[in-house]
PDB file of N, CA and C in Angstrom:
ATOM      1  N   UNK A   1      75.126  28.421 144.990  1.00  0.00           N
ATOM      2  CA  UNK A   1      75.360  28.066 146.373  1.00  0.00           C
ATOM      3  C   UNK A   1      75.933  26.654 146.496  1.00  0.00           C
ATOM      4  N   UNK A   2      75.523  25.681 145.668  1.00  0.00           N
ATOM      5  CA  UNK A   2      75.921  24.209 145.607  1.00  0.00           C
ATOM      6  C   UNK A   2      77.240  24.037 145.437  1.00  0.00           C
ATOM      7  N   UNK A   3      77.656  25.150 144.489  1.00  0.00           N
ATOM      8  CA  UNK A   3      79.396  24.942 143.948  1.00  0.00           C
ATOM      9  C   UNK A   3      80.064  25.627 144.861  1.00  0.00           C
ATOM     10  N   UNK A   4      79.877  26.490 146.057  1.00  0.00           N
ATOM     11  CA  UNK A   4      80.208  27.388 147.095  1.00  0.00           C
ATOM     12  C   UNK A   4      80.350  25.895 148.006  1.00  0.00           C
ATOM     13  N   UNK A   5      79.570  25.365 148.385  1.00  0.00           N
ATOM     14  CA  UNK A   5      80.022  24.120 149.333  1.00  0.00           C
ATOM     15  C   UNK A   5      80.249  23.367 148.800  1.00  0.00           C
ATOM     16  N   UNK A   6      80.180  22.658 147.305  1.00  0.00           N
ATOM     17  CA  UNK A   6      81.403  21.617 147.035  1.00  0.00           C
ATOM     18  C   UNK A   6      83.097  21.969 147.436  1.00  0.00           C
ATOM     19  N   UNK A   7      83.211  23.653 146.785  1.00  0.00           N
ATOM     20  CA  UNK A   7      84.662  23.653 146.641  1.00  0.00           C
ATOM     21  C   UNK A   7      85.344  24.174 148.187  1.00  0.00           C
ATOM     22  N   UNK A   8      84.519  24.875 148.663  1.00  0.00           N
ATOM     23  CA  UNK A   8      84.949  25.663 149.822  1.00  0.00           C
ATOM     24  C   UNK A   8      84.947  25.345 151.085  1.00  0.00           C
ATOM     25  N   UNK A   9      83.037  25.174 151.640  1.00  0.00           N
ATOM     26  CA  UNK A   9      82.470  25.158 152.748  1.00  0.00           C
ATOM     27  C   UNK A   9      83.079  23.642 153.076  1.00  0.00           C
ATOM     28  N   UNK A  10      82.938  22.479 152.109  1.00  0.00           N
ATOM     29  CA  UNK A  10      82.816  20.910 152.233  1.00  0.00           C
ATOM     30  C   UNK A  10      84.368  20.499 152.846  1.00  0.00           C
ATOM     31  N   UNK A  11      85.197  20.746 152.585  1.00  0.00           N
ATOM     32  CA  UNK A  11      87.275  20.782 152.558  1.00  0.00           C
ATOM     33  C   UNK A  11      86.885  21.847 154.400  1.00  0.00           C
ATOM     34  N   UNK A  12      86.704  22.861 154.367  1.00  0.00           N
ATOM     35  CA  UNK A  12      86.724  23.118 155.405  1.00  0.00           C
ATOM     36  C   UNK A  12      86.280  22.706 156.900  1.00  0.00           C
ATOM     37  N   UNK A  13      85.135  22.131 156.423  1.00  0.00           N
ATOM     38  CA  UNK A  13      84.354  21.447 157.111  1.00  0.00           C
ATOM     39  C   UNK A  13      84.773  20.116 157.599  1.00  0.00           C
ATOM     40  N   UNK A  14      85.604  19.467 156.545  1.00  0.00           N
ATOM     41  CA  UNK A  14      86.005  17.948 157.142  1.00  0.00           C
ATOM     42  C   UNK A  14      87.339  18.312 157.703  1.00  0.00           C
ATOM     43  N   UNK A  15      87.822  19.702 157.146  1.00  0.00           N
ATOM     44  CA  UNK A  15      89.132  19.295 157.512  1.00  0.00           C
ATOM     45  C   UNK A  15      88.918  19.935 159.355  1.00  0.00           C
ATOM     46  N   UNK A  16      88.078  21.127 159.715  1.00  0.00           N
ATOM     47  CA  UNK A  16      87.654  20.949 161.357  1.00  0.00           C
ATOM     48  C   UNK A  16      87.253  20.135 162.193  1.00  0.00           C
ATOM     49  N   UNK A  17      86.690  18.997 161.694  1.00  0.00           N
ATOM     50  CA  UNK A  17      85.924  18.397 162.016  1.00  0.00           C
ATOM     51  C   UNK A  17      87.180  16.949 162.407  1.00  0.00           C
ATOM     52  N   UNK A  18      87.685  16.873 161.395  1.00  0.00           N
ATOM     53  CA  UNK A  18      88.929  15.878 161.785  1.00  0.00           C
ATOM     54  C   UNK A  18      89.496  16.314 162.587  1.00  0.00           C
ATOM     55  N   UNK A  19      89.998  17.466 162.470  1.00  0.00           N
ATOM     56  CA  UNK A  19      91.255  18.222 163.448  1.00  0.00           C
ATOM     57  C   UNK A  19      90.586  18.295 164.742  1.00  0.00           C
ATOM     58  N   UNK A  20      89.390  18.428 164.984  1.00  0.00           N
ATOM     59  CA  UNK A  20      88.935  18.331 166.517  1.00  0.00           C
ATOM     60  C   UNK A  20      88.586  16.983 167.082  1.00  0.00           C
ATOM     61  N   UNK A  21      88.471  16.128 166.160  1.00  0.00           N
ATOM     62  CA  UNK A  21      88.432  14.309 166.638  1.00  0.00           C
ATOM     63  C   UNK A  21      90.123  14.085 166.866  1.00  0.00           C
ATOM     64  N   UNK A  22      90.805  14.499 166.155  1.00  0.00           N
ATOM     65  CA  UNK A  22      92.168  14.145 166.233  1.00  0.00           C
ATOM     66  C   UNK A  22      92.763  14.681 167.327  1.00  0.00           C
ATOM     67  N   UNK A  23      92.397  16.284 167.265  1.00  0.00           N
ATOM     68  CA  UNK A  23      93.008  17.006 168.935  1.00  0.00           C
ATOM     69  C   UNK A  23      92.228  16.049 169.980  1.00  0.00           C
ATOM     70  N   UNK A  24      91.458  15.792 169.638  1.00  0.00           N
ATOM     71  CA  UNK A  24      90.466  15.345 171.155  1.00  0.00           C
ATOM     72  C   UNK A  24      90.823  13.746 171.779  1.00  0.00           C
ATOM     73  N   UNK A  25      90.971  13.194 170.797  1.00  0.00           N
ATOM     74  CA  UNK A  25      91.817  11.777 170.887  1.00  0.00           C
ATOM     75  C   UNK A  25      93.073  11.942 171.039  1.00  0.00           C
ATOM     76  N   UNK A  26      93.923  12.713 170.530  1.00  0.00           N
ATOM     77  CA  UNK A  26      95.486  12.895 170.743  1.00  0.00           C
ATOM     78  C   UNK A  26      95.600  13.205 172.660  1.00  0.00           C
ATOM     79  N   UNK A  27      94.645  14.522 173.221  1.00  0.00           N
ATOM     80  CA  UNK A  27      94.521  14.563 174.451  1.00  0.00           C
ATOM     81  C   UNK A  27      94.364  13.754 175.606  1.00  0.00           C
ATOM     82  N   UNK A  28      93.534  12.839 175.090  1.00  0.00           N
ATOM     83  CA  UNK A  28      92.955  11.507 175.784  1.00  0.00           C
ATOM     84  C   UNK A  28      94.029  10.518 175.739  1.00  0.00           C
ATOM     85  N   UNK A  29      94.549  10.162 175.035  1.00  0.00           N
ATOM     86  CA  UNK A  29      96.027   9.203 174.682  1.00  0.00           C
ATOM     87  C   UNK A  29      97.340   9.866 175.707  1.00  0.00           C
ATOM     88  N   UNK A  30      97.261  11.140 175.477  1.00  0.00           N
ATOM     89  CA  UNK A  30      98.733  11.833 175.928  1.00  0.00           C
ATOM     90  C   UNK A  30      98.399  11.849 177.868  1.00  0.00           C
ATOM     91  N   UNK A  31      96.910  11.743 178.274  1.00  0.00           N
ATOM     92  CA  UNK A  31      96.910  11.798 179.590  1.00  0.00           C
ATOM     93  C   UNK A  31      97.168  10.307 180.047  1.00  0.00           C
ATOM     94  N   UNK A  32      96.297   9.465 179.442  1.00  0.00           N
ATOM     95  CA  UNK A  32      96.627   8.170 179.333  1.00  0.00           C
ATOM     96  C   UNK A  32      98.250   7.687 179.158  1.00  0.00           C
ATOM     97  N   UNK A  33      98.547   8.227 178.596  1.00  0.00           N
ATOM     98  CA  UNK A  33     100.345   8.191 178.439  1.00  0.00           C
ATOM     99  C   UNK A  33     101.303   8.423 179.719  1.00  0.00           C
ATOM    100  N   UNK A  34     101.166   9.686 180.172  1.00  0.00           N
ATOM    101  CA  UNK A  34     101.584  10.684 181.044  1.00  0.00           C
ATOM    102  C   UNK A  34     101.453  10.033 182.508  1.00  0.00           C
ATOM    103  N   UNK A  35     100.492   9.255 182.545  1.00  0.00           N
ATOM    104  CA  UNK A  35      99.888   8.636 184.054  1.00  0.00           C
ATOM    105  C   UNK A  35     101.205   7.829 184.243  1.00  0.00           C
ATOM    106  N   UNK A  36     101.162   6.380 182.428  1.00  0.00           N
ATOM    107  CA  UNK A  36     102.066   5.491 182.988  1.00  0.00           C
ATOM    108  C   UNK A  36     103.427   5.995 183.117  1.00  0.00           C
ATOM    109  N   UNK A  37     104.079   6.985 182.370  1.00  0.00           N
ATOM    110  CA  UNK A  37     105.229   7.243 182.170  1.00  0.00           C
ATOM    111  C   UNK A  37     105.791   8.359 183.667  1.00  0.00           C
ATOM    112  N   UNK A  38     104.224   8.652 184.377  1.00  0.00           N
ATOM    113  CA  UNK A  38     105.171   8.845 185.951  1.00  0.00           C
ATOM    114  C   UNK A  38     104.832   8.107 186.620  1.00  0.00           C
ATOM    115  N   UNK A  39     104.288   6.737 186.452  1.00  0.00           N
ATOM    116  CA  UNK A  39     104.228   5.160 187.106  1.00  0.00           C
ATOM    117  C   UNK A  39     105.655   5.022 187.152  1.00  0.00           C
ATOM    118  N   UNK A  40     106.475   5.194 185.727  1.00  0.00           N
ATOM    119  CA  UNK A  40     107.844   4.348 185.021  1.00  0.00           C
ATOM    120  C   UNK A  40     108.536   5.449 186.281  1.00  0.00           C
ATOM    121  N   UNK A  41     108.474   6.502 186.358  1.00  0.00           N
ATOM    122  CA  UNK A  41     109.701   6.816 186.511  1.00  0.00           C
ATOM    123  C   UNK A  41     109.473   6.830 188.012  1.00  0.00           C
ATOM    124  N   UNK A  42     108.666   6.816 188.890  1.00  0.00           N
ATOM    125  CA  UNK A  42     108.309   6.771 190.533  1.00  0.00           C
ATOM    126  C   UNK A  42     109.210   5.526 190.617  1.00  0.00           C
ATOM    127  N   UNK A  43     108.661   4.394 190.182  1.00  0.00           N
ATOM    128  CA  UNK A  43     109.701   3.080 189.852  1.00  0.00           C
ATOM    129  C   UNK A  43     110.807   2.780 189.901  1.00  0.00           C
ATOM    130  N   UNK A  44     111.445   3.792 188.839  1.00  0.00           N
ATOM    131  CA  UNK A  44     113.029   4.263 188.695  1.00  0.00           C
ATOM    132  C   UNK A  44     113.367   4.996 189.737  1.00  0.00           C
ATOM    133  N   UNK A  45     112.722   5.481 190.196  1.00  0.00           N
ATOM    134  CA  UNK A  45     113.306   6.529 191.479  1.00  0.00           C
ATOM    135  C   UNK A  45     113.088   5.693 193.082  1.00  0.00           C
ATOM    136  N   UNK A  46     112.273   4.539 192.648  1.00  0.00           N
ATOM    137  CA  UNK A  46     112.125   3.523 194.134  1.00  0.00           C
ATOM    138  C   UNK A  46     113.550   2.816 194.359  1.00  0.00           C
ATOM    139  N   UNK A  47     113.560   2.695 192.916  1.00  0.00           N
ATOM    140  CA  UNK A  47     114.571   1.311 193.146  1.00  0.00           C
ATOM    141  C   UNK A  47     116.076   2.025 192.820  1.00  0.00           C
ATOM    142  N   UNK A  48     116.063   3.060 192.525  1.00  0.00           N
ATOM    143  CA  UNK A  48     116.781   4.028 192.696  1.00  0.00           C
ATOM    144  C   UNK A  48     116.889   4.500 194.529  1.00  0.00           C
ATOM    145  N   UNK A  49     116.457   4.546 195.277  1.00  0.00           N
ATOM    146  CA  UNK A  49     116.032   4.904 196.722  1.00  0.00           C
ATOM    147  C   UNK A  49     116.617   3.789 197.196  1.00  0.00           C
ATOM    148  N   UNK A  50     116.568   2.326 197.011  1.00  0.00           N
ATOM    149  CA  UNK A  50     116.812   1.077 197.831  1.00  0.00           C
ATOM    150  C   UNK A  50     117.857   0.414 197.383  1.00  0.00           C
ATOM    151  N   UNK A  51     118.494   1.399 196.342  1.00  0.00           N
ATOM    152  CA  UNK A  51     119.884   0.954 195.735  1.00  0.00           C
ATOM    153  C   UNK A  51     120.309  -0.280 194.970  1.00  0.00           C
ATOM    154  N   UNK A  52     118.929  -0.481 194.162  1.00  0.00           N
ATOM    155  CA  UNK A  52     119.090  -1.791 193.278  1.00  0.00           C
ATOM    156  C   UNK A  52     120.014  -1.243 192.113  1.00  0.00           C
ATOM    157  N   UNK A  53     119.328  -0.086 191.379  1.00  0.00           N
ATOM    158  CA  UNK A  53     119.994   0.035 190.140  1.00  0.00           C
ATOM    159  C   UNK A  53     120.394   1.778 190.202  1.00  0.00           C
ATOM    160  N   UNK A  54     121.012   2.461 189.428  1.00  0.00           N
ATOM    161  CA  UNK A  54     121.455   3.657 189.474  1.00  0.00           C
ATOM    162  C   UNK A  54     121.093   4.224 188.100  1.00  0.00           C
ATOM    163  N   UNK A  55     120.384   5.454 188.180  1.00  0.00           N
ATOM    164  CA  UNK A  55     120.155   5.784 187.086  1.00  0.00           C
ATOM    165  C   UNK A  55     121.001   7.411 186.738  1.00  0.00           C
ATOM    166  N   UNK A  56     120.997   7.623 185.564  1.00  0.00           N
ATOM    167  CA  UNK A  56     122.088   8.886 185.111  1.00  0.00           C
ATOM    168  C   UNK A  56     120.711   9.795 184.581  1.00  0.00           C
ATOM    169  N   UNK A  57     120.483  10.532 185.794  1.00  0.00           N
ATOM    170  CA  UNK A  57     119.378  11.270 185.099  1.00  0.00           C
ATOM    171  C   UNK A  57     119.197  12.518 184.192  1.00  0.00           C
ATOM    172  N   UNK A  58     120.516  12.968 183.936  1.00  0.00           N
ATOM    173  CA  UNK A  58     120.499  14.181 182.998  1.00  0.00           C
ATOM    174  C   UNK A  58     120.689  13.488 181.822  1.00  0.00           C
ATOM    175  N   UNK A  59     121.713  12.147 181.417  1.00  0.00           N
ATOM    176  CA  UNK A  59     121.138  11.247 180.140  1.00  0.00           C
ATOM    177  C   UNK A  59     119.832  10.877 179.912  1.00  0.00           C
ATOM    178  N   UNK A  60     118.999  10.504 180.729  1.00  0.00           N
ATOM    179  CA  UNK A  60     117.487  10.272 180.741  1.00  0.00           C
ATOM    180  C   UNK A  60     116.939  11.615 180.092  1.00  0.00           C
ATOM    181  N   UNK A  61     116.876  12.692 181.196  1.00  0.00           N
ATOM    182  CA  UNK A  61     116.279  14.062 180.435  1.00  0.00           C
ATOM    183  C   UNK A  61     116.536  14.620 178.923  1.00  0.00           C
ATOM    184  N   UNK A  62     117.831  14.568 178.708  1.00  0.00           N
ATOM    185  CA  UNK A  62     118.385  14.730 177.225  1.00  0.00           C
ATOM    186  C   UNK A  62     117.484  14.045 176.625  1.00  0.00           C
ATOM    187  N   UNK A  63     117.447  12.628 176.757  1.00  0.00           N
ATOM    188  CA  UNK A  63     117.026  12.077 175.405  1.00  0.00           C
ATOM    189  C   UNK A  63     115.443  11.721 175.453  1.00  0.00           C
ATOM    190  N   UNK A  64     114.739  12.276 176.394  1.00  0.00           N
ATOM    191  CA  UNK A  64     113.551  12.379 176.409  1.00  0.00           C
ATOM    192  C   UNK A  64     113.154  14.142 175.915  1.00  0.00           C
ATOM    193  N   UNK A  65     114.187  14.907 176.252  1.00  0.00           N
ATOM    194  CA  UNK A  65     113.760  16.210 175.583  1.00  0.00           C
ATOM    195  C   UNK A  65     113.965  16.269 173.749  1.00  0.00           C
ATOM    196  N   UNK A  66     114.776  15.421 173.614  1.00  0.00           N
ATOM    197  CA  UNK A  66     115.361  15.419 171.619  1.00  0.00           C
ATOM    198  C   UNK A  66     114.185  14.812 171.607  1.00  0.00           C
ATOM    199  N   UNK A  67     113.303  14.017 172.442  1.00  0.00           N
ATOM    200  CA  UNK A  67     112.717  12.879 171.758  1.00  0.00           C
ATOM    201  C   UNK A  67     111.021  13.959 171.112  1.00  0.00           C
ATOM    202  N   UNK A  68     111.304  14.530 172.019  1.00  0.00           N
ATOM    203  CA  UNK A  68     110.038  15.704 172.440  1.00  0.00           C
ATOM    204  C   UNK A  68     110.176  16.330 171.520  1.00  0.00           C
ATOM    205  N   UNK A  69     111.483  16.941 171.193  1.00  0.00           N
ATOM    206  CA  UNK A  69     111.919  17.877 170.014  1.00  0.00           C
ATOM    207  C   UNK A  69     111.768  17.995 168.982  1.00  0.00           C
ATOM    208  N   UNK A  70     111.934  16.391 168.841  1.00  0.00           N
ATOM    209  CA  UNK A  70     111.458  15.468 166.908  1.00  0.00           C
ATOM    210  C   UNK A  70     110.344  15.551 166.974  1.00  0.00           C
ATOM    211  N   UNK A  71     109.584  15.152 168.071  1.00  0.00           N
ATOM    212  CA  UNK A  71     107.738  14.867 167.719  1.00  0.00           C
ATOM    213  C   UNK A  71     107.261  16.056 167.340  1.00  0.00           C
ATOM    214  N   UNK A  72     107.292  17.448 167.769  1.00  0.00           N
ATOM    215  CA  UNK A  72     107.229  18.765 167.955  1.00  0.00           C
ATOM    216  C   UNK A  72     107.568  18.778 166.645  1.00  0.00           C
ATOM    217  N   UNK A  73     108.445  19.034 166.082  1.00  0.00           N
ATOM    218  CA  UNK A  73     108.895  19.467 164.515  1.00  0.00           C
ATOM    219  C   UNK A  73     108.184  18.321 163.810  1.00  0.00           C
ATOM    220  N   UNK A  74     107.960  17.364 163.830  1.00  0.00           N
ATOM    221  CA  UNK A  74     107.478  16.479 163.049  1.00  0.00           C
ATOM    222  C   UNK A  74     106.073  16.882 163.013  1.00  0.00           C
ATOM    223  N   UNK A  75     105.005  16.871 164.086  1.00  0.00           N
ATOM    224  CA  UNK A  75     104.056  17.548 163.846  1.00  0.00           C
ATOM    225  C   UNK A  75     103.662  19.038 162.979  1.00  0.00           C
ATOM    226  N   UNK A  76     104.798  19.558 163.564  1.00  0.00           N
ATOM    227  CA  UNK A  76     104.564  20.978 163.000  1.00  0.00           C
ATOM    228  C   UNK A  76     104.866  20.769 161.228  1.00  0.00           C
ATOM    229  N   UNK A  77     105.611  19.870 160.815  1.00  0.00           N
ATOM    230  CA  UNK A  77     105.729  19.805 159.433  1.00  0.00           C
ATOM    231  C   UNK A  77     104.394  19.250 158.448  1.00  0.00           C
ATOM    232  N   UNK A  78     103.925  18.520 159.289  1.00  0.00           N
ATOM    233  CA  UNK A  78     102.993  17.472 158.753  1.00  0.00           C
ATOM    234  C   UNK A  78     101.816  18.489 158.691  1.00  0.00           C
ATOM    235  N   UNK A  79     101.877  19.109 159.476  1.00  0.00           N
ATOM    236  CA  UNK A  79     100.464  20.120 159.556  1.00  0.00           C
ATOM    237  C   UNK A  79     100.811  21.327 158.349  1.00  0.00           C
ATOM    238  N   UNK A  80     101.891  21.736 158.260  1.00  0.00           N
ATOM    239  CA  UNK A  80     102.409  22.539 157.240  1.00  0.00           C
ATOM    240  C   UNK A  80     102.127  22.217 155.756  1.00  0.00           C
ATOM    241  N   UNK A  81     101.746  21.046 155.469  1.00  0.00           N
ATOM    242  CA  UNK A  81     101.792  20.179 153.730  1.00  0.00           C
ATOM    243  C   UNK A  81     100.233  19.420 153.497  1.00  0.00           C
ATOM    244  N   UNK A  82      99.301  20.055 154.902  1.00  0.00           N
ATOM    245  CA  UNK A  82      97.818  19.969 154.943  1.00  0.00           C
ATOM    246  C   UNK A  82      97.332  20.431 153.725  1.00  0.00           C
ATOM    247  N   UNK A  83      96.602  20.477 152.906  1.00  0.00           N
ATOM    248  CA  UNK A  83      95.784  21.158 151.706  1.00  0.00           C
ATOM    249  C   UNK A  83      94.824  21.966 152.797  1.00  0.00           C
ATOM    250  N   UNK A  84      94.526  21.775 153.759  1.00  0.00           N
ATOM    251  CA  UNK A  84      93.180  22.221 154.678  1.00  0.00           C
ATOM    252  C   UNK A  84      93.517  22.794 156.226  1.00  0.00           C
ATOM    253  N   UNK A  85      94.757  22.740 156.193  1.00  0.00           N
ATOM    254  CA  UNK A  85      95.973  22.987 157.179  1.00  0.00           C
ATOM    255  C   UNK A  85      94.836  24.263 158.168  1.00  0.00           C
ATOM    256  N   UNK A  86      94.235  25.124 157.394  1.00  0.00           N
ATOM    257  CA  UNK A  86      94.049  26.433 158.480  1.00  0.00           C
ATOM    258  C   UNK A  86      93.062  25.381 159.109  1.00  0.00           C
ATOM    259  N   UNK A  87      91.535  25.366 158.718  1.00  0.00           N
ATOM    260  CA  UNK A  87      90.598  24.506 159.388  1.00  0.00           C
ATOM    261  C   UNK A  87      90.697  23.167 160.408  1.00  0.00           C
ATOM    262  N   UNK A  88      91.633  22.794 159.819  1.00  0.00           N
ATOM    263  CA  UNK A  88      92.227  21.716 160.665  1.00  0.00           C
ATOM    264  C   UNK A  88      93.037  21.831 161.809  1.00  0.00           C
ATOM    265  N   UNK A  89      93.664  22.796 161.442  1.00  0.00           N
ATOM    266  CA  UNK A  89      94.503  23.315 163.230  1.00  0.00           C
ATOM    267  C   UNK A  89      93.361  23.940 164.268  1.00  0.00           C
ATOM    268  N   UNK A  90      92.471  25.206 163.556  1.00  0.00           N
ATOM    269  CA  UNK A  90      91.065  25.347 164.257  1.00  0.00           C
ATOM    270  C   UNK A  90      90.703  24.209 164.931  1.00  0.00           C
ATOM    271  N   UNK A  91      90.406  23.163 164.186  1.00  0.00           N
ATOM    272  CA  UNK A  91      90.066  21.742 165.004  1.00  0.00           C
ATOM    273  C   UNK A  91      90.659  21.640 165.959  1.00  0.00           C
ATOM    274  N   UNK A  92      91.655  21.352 165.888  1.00  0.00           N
ATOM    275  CA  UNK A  92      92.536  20.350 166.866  1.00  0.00           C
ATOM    276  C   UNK A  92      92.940  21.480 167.958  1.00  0.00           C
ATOM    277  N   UNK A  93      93.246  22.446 167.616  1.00  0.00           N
ATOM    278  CA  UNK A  93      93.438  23.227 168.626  1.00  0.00           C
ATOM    279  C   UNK A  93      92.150  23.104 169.405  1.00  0.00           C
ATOM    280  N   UNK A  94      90.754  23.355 169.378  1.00  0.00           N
ATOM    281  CA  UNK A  94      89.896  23.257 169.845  1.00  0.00           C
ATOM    282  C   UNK A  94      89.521  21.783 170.410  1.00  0.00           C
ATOM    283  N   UNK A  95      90.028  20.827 170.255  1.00  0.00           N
ATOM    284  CA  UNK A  95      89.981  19.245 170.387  1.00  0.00           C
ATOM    285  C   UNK A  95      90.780  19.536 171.813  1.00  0.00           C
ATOM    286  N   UNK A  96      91.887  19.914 171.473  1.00  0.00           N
ATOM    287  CA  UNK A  96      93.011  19.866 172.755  1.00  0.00           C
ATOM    288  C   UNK A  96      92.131  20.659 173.824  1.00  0.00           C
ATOM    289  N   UNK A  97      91.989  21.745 173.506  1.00  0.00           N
ATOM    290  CA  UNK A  97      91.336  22.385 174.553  1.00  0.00           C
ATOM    291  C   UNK A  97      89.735  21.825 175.256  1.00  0.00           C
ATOM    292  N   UNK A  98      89.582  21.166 174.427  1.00  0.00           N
ATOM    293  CA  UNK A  98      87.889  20.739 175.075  1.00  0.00           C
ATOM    294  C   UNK A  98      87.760  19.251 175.449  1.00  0.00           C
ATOM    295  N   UNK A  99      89.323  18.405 174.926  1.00  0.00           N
ATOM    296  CA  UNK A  99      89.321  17.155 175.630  1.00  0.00           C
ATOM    297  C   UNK A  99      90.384  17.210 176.626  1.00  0.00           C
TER     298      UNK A  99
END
């Protein structure tokens, strides 16, 4: 039973256990994020309204969607070259959902 949770139970276990501190903090950051970044753009759209500055907003969207695009594939790779990859998405998927 001892060599059953060194090799198996122990790797699985940290690697859920991370993946749901990591989903759960990643959630908390990205709302925290999300607040200021429609602070930024209410902003852009004030002073946009009172005709200080002019903004090109389908250049804005583009390069905030590539930007989205890279993070997205970049995650998805990094999670791909996990040694513990299944347990750990369990986590985090469950992190996201419960933070």
């Amino acid at each position: 039973m001892n060599d059953v949770f060194a090799h198996i139970l122990f790797p699985l276990s940290i690697g859920g256990v991370g993946g749901f501190l990591i989903g759960y903090a990643m959630k908390k950051v990205i709302k925290v994020l999300l607040v200021f970044f429609g602070l930024y753009l209410l902003s852009l759209y004030y002073l946009v309204y009172v005709e200080v500055i002019r903004v090109n907003n389908e250049r804005l969207f583009e390069t905030f969607s590539s930007l989205l695009t890279y993070a997205v594939g970049f995650l998805a790779n990094t999670l791909v070259y996990l040694p513990i990859s299944g347990s750990f998405a369990l986590g985090f998927t469950l992190g996201i959902v419960k933070g």
